[in-house]
Protein backbone atom coordinates (compact mmCIF):
# COMPACT_ATOMS: atom_id res chain seq x y z
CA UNK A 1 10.82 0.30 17.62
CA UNK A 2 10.02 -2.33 20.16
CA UNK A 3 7.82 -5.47 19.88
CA UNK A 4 3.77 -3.97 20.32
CA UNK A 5 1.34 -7.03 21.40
CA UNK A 6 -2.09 -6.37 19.51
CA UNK A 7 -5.23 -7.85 21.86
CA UNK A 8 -7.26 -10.15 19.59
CA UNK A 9 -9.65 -12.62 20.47
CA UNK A 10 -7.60 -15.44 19.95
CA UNK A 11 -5.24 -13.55 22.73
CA UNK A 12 -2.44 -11.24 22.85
CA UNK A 13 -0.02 -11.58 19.84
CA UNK A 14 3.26 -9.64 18.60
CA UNK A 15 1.80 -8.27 15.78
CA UNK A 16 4.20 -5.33 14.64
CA UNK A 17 7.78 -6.80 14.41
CA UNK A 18 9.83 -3.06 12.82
CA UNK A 19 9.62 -0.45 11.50
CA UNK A 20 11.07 1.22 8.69
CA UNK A 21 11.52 2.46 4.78
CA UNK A 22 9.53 0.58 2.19
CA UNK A 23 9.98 0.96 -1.74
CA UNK A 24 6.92 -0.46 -3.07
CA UNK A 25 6.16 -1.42 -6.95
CA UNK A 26 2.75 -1.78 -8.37
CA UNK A 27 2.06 -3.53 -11.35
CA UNK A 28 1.87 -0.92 -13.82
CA UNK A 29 5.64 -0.12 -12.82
CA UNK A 30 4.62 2.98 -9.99
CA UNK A 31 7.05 3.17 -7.63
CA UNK A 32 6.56 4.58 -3.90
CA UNK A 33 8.55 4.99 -1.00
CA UNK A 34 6.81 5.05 2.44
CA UNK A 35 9.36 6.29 5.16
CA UNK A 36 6.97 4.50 7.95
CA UNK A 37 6.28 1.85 6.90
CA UNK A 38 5.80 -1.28 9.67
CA UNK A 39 6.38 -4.83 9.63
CA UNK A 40 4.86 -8.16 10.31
CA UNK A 41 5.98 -11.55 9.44
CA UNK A 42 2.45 -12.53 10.09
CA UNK A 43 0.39 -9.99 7.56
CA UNK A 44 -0.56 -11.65 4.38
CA UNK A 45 -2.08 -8.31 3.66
CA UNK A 46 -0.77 -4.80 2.68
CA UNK A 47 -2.32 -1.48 3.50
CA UNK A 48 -1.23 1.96 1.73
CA UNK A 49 -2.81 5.16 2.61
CA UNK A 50 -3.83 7.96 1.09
CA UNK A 51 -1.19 9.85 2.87
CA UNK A 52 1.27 7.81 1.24
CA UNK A 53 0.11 8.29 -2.12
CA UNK A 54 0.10 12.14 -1.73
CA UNK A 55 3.52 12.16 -0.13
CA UNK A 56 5.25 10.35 -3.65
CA UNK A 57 3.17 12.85 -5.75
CA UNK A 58 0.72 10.81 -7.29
CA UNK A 59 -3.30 11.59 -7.06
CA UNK A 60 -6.69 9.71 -6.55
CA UNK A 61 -9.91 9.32 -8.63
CA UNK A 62 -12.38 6.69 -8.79
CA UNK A 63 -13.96 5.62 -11.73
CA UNK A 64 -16.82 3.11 -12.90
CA UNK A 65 -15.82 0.60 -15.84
CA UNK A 66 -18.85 -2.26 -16.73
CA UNK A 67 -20.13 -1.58 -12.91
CA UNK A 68 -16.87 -2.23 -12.05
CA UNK A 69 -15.48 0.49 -9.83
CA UNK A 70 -11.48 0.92 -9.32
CA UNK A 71 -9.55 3.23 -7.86
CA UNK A 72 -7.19 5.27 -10.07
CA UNK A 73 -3.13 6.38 -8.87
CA UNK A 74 -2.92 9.52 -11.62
CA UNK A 75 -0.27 11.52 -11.94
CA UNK A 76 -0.09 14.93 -13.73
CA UNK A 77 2.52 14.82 -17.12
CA UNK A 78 2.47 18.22 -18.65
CA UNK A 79 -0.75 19.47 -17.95
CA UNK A 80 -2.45 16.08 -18.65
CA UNK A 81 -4.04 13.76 -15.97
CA UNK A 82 -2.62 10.21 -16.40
CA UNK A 83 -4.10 6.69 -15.03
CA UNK A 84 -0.89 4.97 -13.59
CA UNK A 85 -2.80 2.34 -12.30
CA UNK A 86 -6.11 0.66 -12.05
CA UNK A 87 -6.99 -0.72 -8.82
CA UNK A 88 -10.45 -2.93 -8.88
CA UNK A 89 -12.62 -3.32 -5.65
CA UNK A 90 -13.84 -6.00 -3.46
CA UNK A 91 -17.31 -6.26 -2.63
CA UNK A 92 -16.23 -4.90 1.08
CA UNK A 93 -15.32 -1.75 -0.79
CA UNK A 94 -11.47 -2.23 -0.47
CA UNK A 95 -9.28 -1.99 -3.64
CA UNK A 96 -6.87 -4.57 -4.08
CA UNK A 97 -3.58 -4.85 -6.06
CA UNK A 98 -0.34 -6.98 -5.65
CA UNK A 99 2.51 -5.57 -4.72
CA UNK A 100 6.40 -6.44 -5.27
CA UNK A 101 8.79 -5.77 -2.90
CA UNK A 102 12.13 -3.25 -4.70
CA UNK A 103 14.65 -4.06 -2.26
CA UNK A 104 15.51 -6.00 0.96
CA UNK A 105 17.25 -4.91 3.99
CA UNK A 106 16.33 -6.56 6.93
CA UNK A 107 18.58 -6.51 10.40
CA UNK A 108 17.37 -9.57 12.90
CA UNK A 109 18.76 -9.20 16.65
């Protein structure tokens, strides 16, 4: 994948560096693998989709804890709905979580 300049208002900037396969690790141990994943040397900031949720297996719900809302990763284990992981929400409405990185292999020209 080549270099792709993003048009912000500060001016033009390389924004998406590569492309590539991620394996991700939440906190709660859940493990994903997003075969698209792209890269930026400049994002503090992580975004996984829906569609990348569905494609390891793993489900959605929302829930409502002391008018706190998260989002929940579930998973089904014989027959049984389980909460993998607990993700609370900003006030914008995003969820938030932190996120390790599994493994590393990078290849610089």
């Amino acid at each position: 994948m080549a270099e792709a300049n993003v048009n912000t208002i500060s001016g033009s900037t390389k924004l998406i560096e590569g492309s590539g396969r991620a394996n991700i690790l939440l906190p709660g141990g859940t493990k994903f693998v997003v075969d698209d994943a792209l890269f930026s040397s400049k994002s503090k900031k992580n975004l996984l989709s829906f569609k990348d949720i569905r494609r390891n297996r793993y489900h959605i719900d929302t829930i409502n804890e002391s008018n706190i809302e998260y989002l929940c990763i579930t998973k089904i284990v014989s027959r049984k709905k389980c909460i993998l992981e607990k993700l609370p929400a900003f006030s914008s409405a995003l969820y938030y979580t932190n996120i390790s990185m599994v493994e590393t292999h990078a290849i610089v020209n």
